[in-house]
Protein backbone atom coordinates (compact mmCIF):
# COMPACT_ATOMS: atom_id res chain seq x y z
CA UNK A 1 81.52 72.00 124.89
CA UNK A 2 78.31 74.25 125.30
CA UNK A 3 76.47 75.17 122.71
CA UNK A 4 77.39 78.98 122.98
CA UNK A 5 80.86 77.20 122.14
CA UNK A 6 80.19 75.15 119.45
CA UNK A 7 78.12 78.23 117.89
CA UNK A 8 81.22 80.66 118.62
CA UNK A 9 83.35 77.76 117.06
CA UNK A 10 81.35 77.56 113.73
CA UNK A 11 81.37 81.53 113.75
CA UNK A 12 85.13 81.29 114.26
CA UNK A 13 85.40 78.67 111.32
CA UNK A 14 83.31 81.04 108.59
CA UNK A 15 85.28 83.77 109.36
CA UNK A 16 88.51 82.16 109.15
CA UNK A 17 87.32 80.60 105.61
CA UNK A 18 86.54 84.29 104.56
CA UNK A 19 89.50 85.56 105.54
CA UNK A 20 91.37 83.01 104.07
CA UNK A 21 89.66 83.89 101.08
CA UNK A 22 89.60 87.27 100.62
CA UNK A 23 93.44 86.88 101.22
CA UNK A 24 93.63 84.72 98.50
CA UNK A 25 91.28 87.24 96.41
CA UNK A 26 94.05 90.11 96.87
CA UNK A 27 96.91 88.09 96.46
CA UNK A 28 96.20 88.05 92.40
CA UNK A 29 96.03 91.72 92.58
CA UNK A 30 99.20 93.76 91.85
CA UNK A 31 98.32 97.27 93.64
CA UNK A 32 100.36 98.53 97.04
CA UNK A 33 96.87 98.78 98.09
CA UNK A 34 96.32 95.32 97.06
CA UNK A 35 99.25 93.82 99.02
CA UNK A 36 98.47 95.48 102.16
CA UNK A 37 94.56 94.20 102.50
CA UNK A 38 96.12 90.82 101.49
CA UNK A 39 98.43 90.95 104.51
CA UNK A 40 95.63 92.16 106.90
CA UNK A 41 93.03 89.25 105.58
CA UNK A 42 96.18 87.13 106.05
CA UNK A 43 97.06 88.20 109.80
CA UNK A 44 93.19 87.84 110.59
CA UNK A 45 92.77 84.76 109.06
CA UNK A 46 95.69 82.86 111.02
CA UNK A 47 95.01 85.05 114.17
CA UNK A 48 90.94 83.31 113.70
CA UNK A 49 92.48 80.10 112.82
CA UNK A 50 95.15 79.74 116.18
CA UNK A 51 92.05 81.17 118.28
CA UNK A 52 89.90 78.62 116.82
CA UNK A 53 91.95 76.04 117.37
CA UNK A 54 93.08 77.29 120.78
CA UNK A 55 88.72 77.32 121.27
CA UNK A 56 87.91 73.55 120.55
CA UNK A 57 91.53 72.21 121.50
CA UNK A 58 91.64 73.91 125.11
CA UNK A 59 90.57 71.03 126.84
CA UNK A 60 93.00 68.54 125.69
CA UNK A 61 95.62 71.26 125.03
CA UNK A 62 98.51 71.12 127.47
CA UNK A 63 99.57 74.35 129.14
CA UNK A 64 103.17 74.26 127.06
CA UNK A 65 100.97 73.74 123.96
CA UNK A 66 99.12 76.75 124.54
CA UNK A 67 102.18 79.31 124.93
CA UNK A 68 103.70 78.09 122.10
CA UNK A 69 100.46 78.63 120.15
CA UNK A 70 100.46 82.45 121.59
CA UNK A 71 103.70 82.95 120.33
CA UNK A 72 102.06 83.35 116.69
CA UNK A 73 98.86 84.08 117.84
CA UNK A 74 99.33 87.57 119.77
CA UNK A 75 102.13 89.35 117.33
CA UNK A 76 99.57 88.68 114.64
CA UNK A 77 96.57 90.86 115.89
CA UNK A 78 98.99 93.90 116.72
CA UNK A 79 99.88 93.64 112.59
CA UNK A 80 95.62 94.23 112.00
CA UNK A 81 95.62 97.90 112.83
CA UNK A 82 98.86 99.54 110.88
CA UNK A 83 97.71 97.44 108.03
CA UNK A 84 94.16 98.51 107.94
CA UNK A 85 95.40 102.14 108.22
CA UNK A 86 98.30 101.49 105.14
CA UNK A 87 95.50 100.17 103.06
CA UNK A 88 92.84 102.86 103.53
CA UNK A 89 95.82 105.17 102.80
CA UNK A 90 97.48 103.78 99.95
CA UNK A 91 93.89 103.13 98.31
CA UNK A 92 92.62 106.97 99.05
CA UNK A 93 96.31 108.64 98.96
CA UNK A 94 98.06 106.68 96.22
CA UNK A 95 101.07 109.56 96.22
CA UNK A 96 101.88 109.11 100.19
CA UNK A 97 103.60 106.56 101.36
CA UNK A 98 106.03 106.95 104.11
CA UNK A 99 109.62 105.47 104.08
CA UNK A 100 110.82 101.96 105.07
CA UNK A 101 112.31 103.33 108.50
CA UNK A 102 109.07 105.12 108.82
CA UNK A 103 107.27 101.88 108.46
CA UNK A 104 109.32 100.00 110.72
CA UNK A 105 108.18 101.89 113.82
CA UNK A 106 104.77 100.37 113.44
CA UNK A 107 106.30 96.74 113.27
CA UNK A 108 107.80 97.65 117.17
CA UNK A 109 104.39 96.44 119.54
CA UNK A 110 104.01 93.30 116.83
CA UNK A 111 107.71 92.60 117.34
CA UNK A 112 107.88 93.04 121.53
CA UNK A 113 104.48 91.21 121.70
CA UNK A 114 106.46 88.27 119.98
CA UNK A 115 109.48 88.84 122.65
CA UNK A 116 107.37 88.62 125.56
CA UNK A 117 105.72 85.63 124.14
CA UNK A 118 108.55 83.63 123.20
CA UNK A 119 110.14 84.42 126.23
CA UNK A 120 106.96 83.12 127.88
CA UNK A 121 107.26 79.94 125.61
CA UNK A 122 110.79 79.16 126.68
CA UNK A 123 110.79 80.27 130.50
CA UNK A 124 107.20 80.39 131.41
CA UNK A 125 106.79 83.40 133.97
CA UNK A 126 103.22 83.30 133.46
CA UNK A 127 102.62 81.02 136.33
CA UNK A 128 103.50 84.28 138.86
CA UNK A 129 101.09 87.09 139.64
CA UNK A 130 103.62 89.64 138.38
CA UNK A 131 104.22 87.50 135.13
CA UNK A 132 101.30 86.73 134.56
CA UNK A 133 99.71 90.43 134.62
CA UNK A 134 103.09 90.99 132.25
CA UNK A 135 101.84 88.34 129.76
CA UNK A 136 98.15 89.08 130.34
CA UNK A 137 98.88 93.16 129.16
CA UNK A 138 100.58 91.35 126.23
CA UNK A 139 97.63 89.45 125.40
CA UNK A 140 95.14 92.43 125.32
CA UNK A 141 96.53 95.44 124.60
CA UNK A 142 96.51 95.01 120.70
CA UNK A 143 93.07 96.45 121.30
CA UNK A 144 94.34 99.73 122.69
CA UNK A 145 97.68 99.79 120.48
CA UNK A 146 95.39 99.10 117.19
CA UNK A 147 92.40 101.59 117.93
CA UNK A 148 94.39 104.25 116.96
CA UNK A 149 94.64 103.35 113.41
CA UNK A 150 91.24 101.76 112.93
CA UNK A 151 90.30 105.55 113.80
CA UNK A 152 92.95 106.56 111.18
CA UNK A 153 90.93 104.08 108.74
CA UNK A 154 87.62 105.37 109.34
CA UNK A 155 88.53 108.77 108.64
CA UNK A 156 90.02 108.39 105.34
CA UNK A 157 87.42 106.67 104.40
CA UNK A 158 84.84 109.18 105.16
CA UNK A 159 86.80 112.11 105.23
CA UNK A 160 89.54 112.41 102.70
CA UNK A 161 89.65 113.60 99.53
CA UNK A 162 86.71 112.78 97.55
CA UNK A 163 86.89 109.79 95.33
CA UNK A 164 85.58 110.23 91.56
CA UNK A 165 81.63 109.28 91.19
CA UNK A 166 80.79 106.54 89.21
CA UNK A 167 78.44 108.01 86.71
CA UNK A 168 75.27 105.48 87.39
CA UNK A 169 72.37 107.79 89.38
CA UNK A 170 75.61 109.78 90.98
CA UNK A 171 76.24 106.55 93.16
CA UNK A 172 79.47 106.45 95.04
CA UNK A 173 82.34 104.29 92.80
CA UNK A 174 82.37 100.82 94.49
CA UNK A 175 85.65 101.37 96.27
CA UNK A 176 84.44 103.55 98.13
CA UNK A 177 81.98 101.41 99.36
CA UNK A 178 83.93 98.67 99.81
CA UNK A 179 86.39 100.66 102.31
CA UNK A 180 83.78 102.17 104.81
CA UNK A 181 82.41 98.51 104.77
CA UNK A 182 85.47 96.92 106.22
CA UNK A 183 86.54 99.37 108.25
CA UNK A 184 82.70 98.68 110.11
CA UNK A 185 82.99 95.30 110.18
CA UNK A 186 86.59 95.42 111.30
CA UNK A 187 85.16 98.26 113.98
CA UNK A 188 82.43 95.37 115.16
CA UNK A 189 85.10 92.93 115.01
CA UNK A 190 86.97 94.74 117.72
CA UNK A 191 84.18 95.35 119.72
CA UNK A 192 83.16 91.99 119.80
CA UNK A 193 87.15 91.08 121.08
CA UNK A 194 87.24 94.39 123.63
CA UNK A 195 84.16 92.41 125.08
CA UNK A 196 84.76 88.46 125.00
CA UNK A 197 88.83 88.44 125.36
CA UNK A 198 88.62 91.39 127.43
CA UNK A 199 85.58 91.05 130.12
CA UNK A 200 85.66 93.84 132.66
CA UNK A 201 82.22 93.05 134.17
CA UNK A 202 82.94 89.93 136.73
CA UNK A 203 79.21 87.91 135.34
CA UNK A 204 80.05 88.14 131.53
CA UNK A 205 80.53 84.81 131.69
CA UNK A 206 77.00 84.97 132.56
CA UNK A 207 75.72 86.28 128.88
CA UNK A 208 77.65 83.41 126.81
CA UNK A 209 75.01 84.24 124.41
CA UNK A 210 75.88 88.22 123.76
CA UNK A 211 79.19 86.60 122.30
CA UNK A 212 77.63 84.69 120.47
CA UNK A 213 75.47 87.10 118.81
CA UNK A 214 78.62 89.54 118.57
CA UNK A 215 80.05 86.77 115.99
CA UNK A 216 77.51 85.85 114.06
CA UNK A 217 76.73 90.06 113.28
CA UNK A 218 80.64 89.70 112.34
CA UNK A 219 80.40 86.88 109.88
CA UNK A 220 77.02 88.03 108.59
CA UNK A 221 79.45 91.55 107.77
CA UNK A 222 82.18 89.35 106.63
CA UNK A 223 79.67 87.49 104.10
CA UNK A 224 78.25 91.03 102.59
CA UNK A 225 81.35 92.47 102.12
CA UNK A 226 83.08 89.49 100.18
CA UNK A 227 80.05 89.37 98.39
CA UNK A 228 80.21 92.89 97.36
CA UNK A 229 83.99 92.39 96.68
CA UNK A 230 83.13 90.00 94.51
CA UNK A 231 80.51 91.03 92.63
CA UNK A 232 82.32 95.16 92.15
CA UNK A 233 85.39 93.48 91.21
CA UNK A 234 87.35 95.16 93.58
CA UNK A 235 88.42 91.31 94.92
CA UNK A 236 89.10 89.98 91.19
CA UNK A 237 92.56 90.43 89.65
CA UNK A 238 92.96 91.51 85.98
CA UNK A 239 93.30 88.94 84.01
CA UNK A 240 96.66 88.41 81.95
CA UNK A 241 98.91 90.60 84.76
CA UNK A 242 100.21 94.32 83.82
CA UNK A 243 98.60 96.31 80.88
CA UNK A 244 96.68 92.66 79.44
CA UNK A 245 93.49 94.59 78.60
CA UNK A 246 95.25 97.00 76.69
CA UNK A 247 93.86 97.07 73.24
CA UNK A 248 95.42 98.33 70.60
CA UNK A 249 94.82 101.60 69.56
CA UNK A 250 92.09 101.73 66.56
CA UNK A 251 90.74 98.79 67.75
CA UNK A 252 87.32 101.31 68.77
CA UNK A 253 84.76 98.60 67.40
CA UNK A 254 84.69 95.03 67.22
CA UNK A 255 83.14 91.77 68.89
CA UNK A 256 85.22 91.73 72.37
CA UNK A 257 83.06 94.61 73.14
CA UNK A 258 79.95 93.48 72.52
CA UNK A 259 78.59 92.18 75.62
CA UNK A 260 80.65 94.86 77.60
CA UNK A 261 77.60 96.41 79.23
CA UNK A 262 78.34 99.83 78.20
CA UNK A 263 78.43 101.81 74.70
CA UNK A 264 80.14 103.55 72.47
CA UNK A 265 78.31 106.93 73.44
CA UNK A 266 79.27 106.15 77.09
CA UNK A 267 82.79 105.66 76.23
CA UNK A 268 83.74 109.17 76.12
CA UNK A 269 82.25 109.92 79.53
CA UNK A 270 84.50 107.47 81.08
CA UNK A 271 87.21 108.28 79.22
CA UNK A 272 87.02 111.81 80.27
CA UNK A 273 86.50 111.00 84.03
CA UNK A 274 89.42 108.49 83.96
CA UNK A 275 91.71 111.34 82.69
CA UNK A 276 90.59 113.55 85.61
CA UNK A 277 91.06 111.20 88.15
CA UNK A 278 94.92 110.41 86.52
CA UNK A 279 95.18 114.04 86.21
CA UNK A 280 94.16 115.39 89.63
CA UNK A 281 95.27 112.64 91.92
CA UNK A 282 98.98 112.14 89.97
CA UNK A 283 98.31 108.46 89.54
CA UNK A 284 100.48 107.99 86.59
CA UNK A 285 103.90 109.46 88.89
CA UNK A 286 103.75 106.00 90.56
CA UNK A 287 106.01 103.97 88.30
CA UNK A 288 104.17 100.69 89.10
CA UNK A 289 100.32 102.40 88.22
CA UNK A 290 98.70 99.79 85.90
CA UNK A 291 95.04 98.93 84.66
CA UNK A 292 93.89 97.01 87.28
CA UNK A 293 94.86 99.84 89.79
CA UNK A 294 92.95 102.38 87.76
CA UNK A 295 90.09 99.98 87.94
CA UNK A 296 90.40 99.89 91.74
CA UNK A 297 90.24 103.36 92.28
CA UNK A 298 87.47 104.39 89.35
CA UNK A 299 84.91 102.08 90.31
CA UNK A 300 84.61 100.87 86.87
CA UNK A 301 85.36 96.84 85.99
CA UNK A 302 89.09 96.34 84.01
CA UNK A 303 87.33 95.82 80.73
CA UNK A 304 84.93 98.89 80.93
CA UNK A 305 88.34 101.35 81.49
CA UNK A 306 89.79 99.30 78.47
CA UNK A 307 87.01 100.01 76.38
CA UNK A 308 86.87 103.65 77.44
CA UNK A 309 90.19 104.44 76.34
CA UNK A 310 89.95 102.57 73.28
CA UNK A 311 86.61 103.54 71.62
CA UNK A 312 86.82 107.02 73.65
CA UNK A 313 90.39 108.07 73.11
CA UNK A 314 91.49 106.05 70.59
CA UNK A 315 94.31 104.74 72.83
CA UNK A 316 95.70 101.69 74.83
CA UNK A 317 96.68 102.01 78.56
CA UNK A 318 99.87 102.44 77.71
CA UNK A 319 99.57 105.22 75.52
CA UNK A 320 96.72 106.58 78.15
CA UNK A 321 99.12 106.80 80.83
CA UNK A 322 102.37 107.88 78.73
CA UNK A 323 100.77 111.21 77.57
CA UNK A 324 100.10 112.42 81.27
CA UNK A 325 104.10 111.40 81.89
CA UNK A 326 105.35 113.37 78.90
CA UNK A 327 103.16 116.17 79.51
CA UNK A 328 104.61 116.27 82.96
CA UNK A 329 108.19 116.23 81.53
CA UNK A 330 107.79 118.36 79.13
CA UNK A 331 106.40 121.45 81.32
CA UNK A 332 109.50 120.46 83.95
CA UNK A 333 112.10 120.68 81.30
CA UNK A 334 110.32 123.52 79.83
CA UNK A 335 110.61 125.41 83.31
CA UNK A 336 114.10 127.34 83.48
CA UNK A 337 113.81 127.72 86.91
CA UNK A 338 114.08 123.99 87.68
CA UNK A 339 117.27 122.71 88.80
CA UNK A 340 116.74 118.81 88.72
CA UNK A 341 118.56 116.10 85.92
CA UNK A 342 116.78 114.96 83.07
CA UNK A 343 116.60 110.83 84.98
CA UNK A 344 115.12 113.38 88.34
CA UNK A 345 112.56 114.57 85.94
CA UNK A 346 111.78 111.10 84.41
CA UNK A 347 111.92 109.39 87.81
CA UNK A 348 109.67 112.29 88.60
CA UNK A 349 106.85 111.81 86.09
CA UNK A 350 106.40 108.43 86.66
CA UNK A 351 109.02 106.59 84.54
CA UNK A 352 110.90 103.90 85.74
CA UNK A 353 114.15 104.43 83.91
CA UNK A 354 116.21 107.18 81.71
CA UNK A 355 116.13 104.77 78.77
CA UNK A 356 112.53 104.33 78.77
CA UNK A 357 112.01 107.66 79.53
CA UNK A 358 114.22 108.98 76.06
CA UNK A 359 112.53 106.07 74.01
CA UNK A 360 108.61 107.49 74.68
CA UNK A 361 109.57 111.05 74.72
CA UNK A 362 111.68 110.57 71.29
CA UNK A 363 108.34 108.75 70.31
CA UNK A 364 105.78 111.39 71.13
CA UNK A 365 107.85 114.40 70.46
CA UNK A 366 110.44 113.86 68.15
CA UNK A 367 112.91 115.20 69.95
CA UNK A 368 115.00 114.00 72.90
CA UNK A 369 114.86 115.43 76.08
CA UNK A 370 117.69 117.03 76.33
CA UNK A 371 117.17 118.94 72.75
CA UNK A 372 113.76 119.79 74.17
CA UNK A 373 115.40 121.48 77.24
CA UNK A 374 117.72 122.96 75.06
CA UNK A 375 114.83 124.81 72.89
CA UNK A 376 111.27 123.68 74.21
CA UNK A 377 109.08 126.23 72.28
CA UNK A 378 110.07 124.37 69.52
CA UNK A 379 108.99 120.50 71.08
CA UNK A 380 105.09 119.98 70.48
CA UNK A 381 103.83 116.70 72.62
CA UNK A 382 100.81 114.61 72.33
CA UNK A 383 100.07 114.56 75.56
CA UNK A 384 96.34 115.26 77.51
């Protein structure tokens, strides 16, 4: 091996370990958004880790060896691009999310670049000029196929609907960050494969070094963005699962909040700008909208929103959230005009069943929905 190799090898190695890890990171997160980067991190990790492998094993690899590898290799990287673009979406747009048949259309170049290489595995056809220009379009064209959404990416995360502001010096909340810096060093990454797997000049073999150089900027990016992950929060699941740091209501002063980094006075700040954000952007009609997602999209660490709706509403998540969902409900079965079933309206407001649904509004209300929709002048809520 050259050195340029066994540089581009230990490049490959970092970011297959960061990958790995930032995978790993997401995993313990339980956010759509979540599940999506931890499927991207997971296709680039094991796309880094065959192409490693394929790096310092291709001199003793046999030619067999190597299809067989591509098999799992080349589907992988044609996964990278719909996934960015589902997790810039589903972390920006929380309320859109297109249908399973809808998603299944950008499964179909992942699923004929596995045909082609299978088929390649079993009856080689890459050892012809026609097959093997078949095979080599394969090979690449994940770069054209996936530019597309990495464009997609970019824009919502500079140009969608603005995010909510953290309230330190007006800075942008840490999400926000955290998305335009992947989709950069994802945008570098693909550079740096349109150029080395793709050569169109004849001498790039001739500038071993300007790959080199294009993976170490990638790692270095790789590095400074799981370190930001990291240190925002944004990579660190809640602790305890669904609704742990919900405190219970009252609960406004006392020791767990004493080295919280933020105060009482601040508490009603937050509070307020976490009920805009729920309020605005509909998070609590998504049945499966929890603490740590809040967390993910405010900026602000798990225990920091806990505190805020404790000591600055009095409330626990679960209460937080509950009054958006009744208010919703209420003004739906208040409205004459609308035609849908008391379980549509539920579903609707972000309850996941009826029985639920007649338990909380019973609970905040006193009255059951249907004698609400019966006489709702009469119903008073406690909701925002």
């Amino acid at each position: 091996m050259t050195p340029p190799d066994l540089l581009n090898l230990a490049a490959g190695a970092a970011v297959l370990g960061l990958a790995s890890l930032t995978a790993a990171m997401g995993y313990g997160l339980r956010t759509r958004a979540a599940g999506l980067l931890t499927a991207f991190f997971a296709c680039f990790a094991l796309a880094h880790l065959f192409g490693t492998f394929l790096l310092g094993g291709g001199a003793w690899l046999s030619a067999d060896a190597v299809r067989w590898l591509r098999v799992v290799e080349v589907p992988l990287v044609y996964l990278l691009g719909p996934l960015l673009y589902g997790y810039a979406v589903a972390l920006t747009t929380p309320g859109r999310w297109p249908g399973y048949r809808a998603l299944r259309w950008h499964l179909l170049p992942a699923a004929a670049a596995f045909g082609i290489s299978l088929l390649n595995a079993i009856a080689p056809f890459d050892a012809t000029p026609t097959g093997a220009a078949v095979f080599l379009l394969s090979f690449h064209a994940w770069l054209l196929q996936g530019a597309p959404y990495l464009l997609a990416a970019v824009w919502h995360a500079w140009r969608a609907q603005p995010w909510p502001e953290a309230p330190a010096a007006g800075q942008p909340a840490p999400h926000r960050t955290w998305l335009r810096g992947l989709v950069l060093v994802i945008m570098v990454c693909w550079i740096s494969s349109a150029m080395g797997r793709w050569p169109l000049a004849p001498d790039a073999s001739a500038r071993p070094w300007f790959g080199v150089a294009l993976n170490g900027v990638t790692t270095a990016g790789l590095y400074l963005l799981a370190w930001f992950g990291l240190r925002q929060h944004i990579l660190l699941p809640a602790q305890g699962g669904r609704y742990a740091h919900a405190a219970p209501a009252g609960d406004a002063v006392g020791p767990r909040y004493e080295r919280s980094g933020i105060d009482p006075a601040q508490c009603g700040d937050i509070a307020a700008e976490l009920s805009r954000l729920v309020q605005v952007e509909r998070l609590y009609a998504d049945p499966g909208f929890d603490l740590a997602y809040l967390s993910q999209r405010s900026g602000w660490p798990p225990n920091h929103v806990s505190q805020a709706l404790n000591q600055g509403l009095g409330q626990n998540f679960a209460e937080f959230v509950n009054g958006f969902r009744i208010a919703a409900a209420t003004a739906s079965l208040a409205d004459a005009d609308d035609p849908r079933s008391v379980l549509e309206i539920a579903l609707a407001s972000g309850f996941g069943s009826k029985s639920t649904f007649n338990t909380v509004f019973k609970r905040m209300t006193g009255r059951t929905p249907r004698e609400y929709r019966r006489a709702p002048a009469d119903g008073a809520t406690h909701a925002h």
